[in-house]
Protein backbone atom coordinates (compact mmCIF):
# COMPACT_ATOMS: atom_id res chain seq x y z
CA UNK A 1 30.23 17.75 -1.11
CA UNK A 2 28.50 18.93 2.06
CA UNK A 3 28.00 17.17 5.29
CA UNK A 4 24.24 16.90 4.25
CA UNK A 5 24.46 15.59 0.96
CA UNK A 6 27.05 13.17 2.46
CA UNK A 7 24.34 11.57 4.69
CA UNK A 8 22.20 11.44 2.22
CA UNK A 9 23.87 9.46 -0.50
CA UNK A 10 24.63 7.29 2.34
CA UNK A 11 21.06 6.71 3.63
CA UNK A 12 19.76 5.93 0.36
CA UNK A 13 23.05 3.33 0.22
CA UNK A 14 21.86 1.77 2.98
CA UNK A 15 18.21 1.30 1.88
CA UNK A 16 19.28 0.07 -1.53
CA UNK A 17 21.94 -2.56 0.66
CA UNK A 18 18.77 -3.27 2.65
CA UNK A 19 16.80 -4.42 -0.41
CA UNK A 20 19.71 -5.82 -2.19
CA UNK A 21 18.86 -9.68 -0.91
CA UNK A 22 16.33 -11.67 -3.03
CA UNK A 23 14.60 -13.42 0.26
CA UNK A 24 14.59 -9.63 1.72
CA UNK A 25 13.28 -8.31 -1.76
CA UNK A 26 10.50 -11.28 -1.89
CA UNK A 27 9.55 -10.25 1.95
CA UNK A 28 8.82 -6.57 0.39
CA UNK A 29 7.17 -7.62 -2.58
CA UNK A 30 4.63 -9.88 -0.43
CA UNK A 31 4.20 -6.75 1.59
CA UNK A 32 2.96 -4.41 -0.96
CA UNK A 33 -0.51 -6.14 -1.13
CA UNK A 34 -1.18 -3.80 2.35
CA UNK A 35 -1.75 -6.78 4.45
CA UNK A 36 0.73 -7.72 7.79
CA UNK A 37 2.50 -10.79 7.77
CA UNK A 38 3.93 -12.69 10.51
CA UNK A 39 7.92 -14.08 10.66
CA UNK A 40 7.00 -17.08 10.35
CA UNK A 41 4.59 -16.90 6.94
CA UNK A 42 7.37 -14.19 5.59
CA UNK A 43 9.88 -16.79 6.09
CA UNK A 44 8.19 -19.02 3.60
CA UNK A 45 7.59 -16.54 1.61
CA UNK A 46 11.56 -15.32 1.27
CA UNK A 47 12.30 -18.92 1.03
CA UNK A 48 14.03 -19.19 3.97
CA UNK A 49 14.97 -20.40 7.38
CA UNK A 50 13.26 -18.76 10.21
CA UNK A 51 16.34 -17.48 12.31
CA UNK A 52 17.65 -16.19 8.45
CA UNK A 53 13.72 -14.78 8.17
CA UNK A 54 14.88 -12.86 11.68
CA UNK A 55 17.59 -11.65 10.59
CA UNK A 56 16.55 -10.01 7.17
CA UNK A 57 13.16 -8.57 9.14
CA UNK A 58 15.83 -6.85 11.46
CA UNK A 59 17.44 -5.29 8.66
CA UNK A 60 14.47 -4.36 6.75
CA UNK A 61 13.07 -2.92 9.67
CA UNK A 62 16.05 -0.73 11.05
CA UNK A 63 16.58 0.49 7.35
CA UNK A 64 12.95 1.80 7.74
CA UNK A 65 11.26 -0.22 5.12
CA UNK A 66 9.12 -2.06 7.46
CA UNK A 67 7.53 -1.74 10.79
CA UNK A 68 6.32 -4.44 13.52
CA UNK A 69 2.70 -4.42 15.30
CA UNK A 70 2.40 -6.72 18.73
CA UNK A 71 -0.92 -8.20 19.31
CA UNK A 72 -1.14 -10.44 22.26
CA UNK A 73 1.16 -12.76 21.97
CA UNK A 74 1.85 -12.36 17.86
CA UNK A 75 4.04 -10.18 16.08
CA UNK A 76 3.20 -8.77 12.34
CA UNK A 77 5.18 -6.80 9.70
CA UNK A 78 3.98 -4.31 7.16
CA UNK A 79 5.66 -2.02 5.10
CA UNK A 80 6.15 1.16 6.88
CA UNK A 81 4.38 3.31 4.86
CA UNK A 82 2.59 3.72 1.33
CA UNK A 83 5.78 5.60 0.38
CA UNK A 84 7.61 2.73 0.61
CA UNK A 85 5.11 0.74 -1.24
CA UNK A 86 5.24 3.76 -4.15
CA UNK A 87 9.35 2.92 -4.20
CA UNK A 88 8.78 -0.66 -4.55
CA UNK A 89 6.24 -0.23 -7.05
CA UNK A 90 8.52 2.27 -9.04
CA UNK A 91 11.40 -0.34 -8.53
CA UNK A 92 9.45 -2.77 -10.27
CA UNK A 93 9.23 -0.65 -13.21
CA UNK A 94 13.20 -0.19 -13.69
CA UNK A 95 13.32 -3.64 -12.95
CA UNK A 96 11.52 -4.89 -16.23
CA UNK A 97 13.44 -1.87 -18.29
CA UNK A 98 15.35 -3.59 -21.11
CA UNK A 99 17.17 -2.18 -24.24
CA UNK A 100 14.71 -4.55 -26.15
CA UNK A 101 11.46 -3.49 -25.04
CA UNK A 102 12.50 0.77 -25.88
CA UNK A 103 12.72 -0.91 -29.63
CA UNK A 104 9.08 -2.01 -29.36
CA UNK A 105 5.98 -0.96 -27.80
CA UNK A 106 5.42 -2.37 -24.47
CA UNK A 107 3.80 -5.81 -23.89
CA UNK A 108 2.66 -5.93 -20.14
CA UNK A 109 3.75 -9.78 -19.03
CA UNK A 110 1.63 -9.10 -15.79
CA UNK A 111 -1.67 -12.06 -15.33
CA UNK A 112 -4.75 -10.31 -16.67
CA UNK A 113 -5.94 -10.39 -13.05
CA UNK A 114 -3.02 -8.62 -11.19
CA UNK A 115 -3.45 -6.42 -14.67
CA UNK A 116 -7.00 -4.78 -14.33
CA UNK A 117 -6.94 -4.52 -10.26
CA UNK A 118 -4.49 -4.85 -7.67
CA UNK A 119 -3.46 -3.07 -4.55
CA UNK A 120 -0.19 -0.94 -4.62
CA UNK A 121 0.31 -1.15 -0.62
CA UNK A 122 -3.12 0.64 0.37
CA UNK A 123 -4.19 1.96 -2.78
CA UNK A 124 -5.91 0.62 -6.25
CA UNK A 125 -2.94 -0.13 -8.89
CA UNK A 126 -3.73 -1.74 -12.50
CA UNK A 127 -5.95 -0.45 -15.35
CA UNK A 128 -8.64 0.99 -13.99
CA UNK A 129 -6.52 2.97 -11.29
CA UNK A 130 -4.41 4.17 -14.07
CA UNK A 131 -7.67 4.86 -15.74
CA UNK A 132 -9.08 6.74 -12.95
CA UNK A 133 -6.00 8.76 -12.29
CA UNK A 134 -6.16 10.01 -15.99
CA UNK A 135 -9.47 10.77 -15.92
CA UNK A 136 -9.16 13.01 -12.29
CA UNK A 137 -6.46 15.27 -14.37
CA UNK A 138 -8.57 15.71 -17.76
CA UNK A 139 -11.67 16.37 -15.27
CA UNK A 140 -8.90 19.15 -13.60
CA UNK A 141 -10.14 16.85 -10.45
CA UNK A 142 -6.39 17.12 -9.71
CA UNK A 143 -3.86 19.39 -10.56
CA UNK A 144 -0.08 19.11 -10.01
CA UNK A 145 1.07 20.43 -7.08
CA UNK A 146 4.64 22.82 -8.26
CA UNK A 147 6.17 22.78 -4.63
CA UNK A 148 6.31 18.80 -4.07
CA UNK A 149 7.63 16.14 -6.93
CA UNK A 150 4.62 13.52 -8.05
CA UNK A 151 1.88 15.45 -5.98
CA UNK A 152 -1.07 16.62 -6.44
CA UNK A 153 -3.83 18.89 -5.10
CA UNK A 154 -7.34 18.43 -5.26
CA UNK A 155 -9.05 21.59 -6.86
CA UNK A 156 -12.96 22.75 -6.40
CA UNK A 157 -13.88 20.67 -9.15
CA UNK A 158 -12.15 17.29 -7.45
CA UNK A 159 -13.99 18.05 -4.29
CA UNK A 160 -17.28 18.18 -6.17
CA UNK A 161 -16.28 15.11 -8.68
CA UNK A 162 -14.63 12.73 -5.66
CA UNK A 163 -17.48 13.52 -3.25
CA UNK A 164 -20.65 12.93 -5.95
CA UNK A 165 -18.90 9.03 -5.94
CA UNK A 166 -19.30 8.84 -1.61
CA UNK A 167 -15.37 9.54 -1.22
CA UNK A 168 -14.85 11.53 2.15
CA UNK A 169 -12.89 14.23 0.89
CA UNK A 170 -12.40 16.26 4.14
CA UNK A 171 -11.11 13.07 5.44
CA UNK A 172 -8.42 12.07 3.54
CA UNK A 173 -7.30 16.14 3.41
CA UNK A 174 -7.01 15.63 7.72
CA UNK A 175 -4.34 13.01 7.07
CA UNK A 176 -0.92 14.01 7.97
CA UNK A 177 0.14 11.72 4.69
CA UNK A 178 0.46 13.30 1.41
CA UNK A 179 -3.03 13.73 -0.09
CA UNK A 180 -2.50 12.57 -3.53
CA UNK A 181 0.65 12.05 -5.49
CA UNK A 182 1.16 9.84 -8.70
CA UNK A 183 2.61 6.37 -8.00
CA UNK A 184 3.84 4.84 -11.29
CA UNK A 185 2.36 1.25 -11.83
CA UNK A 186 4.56 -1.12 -13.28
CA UNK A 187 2.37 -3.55 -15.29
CA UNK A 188 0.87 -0.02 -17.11
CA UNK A 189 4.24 1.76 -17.15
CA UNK A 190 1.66 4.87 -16.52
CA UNK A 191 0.68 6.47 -12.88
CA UNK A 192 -2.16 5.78 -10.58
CA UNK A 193 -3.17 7.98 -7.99
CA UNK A 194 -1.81 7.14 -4.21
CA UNK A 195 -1.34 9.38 -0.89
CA UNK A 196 -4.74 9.59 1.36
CA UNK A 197 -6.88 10.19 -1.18
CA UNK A 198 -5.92 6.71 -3.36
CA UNK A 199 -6.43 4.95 -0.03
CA UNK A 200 -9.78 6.64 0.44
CA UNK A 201 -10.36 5.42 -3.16
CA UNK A 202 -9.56 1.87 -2.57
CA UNK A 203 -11.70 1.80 0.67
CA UNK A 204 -14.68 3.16 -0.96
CA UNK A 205 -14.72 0.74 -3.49
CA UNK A 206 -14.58 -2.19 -1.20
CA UNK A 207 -17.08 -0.59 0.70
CA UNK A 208 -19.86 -0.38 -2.32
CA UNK A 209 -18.54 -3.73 -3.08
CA UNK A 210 -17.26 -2.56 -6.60
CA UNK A 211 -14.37 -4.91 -5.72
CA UNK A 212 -13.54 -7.28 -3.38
CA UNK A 213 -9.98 -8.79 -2.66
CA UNK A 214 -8.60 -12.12 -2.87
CA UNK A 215 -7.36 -14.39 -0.28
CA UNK A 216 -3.47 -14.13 -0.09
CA UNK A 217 -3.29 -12.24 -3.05
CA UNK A 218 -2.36 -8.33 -4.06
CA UNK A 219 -5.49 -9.00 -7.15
CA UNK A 220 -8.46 -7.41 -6.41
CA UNK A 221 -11.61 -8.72 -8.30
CA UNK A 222 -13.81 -6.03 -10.13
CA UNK A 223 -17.78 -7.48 -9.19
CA UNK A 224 -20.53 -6.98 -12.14
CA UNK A 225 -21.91 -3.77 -9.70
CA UNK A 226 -18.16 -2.30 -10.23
CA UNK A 227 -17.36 -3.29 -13.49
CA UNK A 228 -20.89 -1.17 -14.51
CA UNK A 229 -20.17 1.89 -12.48
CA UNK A 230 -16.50 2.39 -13.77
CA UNK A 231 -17.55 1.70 -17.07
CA UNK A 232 -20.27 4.40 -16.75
CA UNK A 233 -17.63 7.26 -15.26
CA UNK A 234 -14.41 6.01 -17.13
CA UNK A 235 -15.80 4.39 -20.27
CA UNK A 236 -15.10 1.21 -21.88
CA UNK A 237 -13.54 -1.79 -20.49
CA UNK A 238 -9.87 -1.04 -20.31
CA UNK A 239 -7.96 -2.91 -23.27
């Protein structure tokens, strides 16, 4: 085994120690609804003392998982990246894999709520992302990128499709982040669309007020405007 494959199995050792905690594990899980946190509210989250809240927000953070913000005189955490949030989500999906549930079709346990709409970090998860993910590859919106794993890249077509809905397309291709990748959701078992362009997604949406989020929540509510305009480009109401 080389010196670089070396490091690596060790680096991804060290994330999986990192995450290998259930307050620590909570703390992520809190995180993935794209919204910073401070020690103090994560520590009630993990369940936990706030010197032990320190502590596992030190590890987290030099393992990578999660960066720190100072404004004035507060301090916030987020997860350091929708990458991280497409691991956690992915996670979550080997997480609820029984022997059981291969013997019979899969029965999402998920609330309806967190079912139809949530955010996965920065980016629409649930049903209708699913939805709209499936519909961007039969529309050849997308098409699978052959030189990077779960990415995509938008085609002539997507440009057209994405910008007729008020998504800035030449916007979310300037990011340095990947433009659009699949990111499997766990309560569909099926991907929705993340990267810059699944941001841009979720952002446009809030801003036509198709949805609008909930208070200390990772549910996003679909409003009567929304529900009608993704039933009239994706079709029925998701089962």
């Amino acid at each position: 085994m080389d010196e670089q494959q070396t490091f690596a199995d060790a680096a991804l050792a060290e994330i999986a120690q990192s995450m290998a905690e259930p307050a620590r594990a909570r703390i992520l899980c809190c995180l993935m609804d794209g919204h910073a946190r401070t020690a103090t509210e994560l520590a009630a989250v993990g369940e936990v003392a706030a010197s032990t809240a320190s502590a596992h927000l030190a590890r987290l953070s030099s393992a990578g998982l999660i960066e720190c913000q100072s404004q004035g005189r507060h301090r916030y955490y987020k997860l350091a990246g929708g990458e991280v949030g497409a691991a956690l989500e992915a996670m979550l999906v080997l997480a609820g894999r029984s022997v059981s549930r291969a013997l019979k079709p899969f029965e999402p346990s998920t609330p309806p709520g967190m079912r139809e709409a949530r955010r996965c970090y920065d980016h629409l998860a649930g049903d209708w992302a699913v939805r709209l993910h499936d519909h961007a590859l039969r529309s050849s919106w997308l098409e699978v990128d052959a030189a990077l794993p779960r990415a995509y890249t938008l085609s002539a077509t997507g440009i057209t499709g994405f910008a007729a809905l008020g998504l800035d397309v030449e916007a979310a291709r300037s990011s340095r982040r990947r433009l659009a990748c699949a990111c499997m959701d766990w309560s569909v078992r099926s991907p929705h669309l993340g990267g810059a362009l699944g941001a841009a997604w979720l952002q446009l949406l809030i801003r036509d007020a198709w949805v609008e989020g909930e208070l200390d929540s990772r549910a996003v509510r679909i409003t009567p405007r929304g529900r009608s305009r993704l039933q009239r480009l994706l079709g029925s109401i998701p089962a």
